[in-house]
Each structure stands twice: as structure tokens, then as C-alpha cells.
C-alpha atoms as a PDB file:
ATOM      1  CA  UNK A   1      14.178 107.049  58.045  1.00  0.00           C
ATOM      2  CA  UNK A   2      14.059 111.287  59.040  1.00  0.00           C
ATOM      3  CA  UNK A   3      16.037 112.282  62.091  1.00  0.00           C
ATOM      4  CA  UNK A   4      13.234 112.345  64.100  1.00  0.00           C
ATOM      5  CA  UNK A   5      11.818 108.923  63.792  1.00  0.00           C
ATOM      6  CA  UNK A   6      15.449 107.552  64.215  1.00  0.00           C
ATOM      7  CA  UNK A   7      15.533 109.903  67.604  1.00  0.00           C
ATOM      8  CA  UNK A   8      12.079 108.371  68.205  1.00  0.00           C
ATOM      9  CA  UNK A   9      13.249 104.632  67.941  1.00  0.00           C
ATOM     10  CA  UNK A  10      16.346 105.226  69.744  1.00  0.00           C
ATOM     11  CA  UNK A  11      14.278 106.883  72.984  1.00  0.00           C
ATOM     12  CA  UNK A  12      11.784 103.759  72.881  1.00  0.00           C
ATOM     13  CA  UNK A  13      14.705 101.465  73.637  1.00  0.00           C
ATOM     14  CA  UNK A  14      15.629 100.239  77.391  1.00  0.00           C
ATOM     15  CA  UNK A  15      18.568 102.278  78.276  1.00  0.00           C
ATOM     16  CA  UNK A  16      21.329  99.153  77.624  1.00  0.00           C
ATOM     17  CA  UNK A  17      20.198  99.364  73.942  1.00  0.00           C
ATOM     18  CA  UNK A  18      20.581 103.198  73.722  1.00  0.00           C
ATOM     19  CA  UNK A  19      24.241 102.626  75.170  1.00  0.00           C
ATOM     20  CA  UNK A  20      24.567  99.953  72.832  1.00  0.00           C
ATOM     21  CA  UNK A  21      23.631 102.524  69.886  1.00  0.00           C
ATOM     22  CA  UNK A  22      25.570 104.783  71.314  1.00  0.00           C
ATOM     23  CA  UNK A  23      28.891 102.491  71.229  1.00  0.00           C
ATOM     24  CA  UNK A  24      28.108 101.943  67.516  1.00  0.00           C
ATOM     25  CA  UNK A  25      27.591 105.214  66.511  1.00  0.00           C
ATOM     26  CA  UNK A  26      31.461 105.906  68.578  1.00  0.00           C
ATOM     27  CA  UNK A  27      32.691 103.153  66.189  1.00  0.00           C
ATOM     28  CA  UNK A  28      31.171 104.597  63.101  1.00  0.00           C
ATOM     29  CA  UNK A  29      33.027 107.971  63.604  1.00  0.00           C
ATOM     30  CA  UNK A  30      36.264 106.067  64.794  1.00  0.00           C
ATOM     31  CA  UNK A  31      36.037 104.124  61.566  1.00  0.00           C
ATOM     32  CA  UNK A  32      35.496 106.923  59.308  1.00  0.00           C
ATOM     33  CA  UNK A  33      38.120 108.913  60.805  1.00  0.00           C
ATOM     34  CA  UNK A  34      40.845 105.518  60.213  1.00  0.00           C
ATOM     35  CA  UNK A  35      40.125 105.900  56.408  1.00  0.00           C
ATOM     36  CA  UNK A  36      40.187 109.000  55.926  1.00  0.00           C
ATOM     37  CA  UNK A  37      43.873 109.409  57.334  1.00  0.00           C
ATOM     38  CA  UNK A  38      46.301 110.675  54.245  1.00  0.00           C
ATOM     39  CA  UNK A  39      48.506 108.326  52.130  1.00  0.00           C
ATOM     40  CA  UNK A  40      52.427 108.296  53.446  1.00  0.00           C
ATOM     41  CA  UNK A  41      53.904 110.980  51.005  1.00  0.00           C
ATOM     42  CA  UNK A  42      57.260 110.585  49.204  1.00  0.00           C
ATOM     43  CA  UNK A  43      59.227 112.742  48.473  1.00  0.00           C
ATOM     44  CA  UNK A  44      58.948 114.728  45.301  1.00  0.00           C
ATOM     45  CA  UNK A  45      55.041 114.120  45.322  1.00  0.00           C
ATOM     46  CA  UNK A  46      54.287 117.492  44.357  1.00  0.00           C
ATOM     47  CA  UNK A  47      57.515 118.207  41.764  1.00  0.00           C
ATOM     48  CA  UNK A  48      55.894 120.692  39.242  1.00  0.00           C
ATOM     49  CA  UNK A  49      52.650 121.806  40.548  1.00  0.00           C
ATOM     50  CA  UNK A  50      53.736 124.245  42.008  1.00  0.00           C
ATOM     51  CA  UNK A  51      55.677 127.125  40.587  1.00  0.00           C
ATOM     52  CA  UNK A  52      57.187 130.656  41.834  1.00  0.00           C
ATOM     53  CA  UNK A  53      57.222 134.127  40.111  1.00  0.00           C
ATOM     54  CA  UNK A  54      60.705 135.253  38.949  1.00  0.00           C
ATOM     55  CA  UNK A  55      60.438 137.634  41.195  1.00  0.00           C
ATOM     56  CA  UNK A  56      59.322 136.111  44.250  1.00  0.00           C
ATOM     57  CA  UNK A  57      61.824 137.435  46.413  1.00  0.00           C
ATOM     58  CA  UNK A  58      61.831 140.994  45.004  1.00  0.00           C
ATOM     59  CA  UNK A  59      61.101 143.323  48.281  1.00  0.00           C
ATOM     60  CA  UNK A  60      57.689 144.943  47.560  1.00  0.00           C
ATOM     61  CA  UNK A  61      56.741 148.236  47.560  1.00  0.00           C
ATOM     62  CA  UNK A  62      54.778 148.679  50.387  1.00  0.00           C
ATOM     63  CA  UNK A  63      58.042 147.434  52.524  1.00  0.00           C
ATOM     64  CA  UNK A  64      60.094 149.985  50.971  1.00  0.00           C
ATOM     65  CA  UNK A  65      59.653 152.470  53.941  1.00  0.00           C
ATOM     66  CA  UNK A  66      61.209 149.723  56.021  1.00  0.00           C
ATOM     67  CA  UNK A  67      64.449 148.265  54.058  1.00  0.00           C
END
């Protein structure tokens, strides 16, 4: 079914139907957005994937007008 002949079914109901859809369509989203929410993370989830230069916390170059 397109858009429009959804749109089109929707306006041909009485208007305590369209709330009706309207309530299901706020409990689709509301369910979508409840499992989609992220895992509990522990700690040490992300231990070695993700590494630093050597020099990470050399002062760059561009600063060097500053320090």
C-alpha cells in the first residue's frame, strides 16, 4: 500500500477511527524507540579499540605562538 492510498483510507474513516490510528501509530514509535535503547555498558567494553599516538600530548605547531 503507497502513502497515498494509506492517507486515503485513513481520511475515509469516522474521526474515532483516525484517533484510534493515530494512538497506534504513537505506540509504534514509543515501541521502536524502547528497543532501540543501548545495552548497560561495563566497564572495559572498549579495552583496545582504541589507541593514542605516542605523541598525543606533544604541543603542536600551530600553538607554538601561544606556549
Amino acid at each position: 500500500m503507497t502513502t497515498t492510498a494509506l492517507q486515503i483510507e485513513i481520511n475515509s474513516l469516522p474521526i474515532n477511527l483516525r484517533q484510534e490510528v493515530a494512538d497506534f501509530v504513537e505506540f509504534l514509535k514509543t515501541k521502536k524507540v524502547i528497543n532501540s535503547k543501548l545495552k548497560k555498558r561495563e566497564f572495559g567494553y572498549a579495552k583496545g579499540k582504541i589507541e593514542l599516538a605516542k605523541d598525543f600530548d606533544k604541543p603542536l605547531d600551530m600553538f607554538k605562538d601561544y606556549i
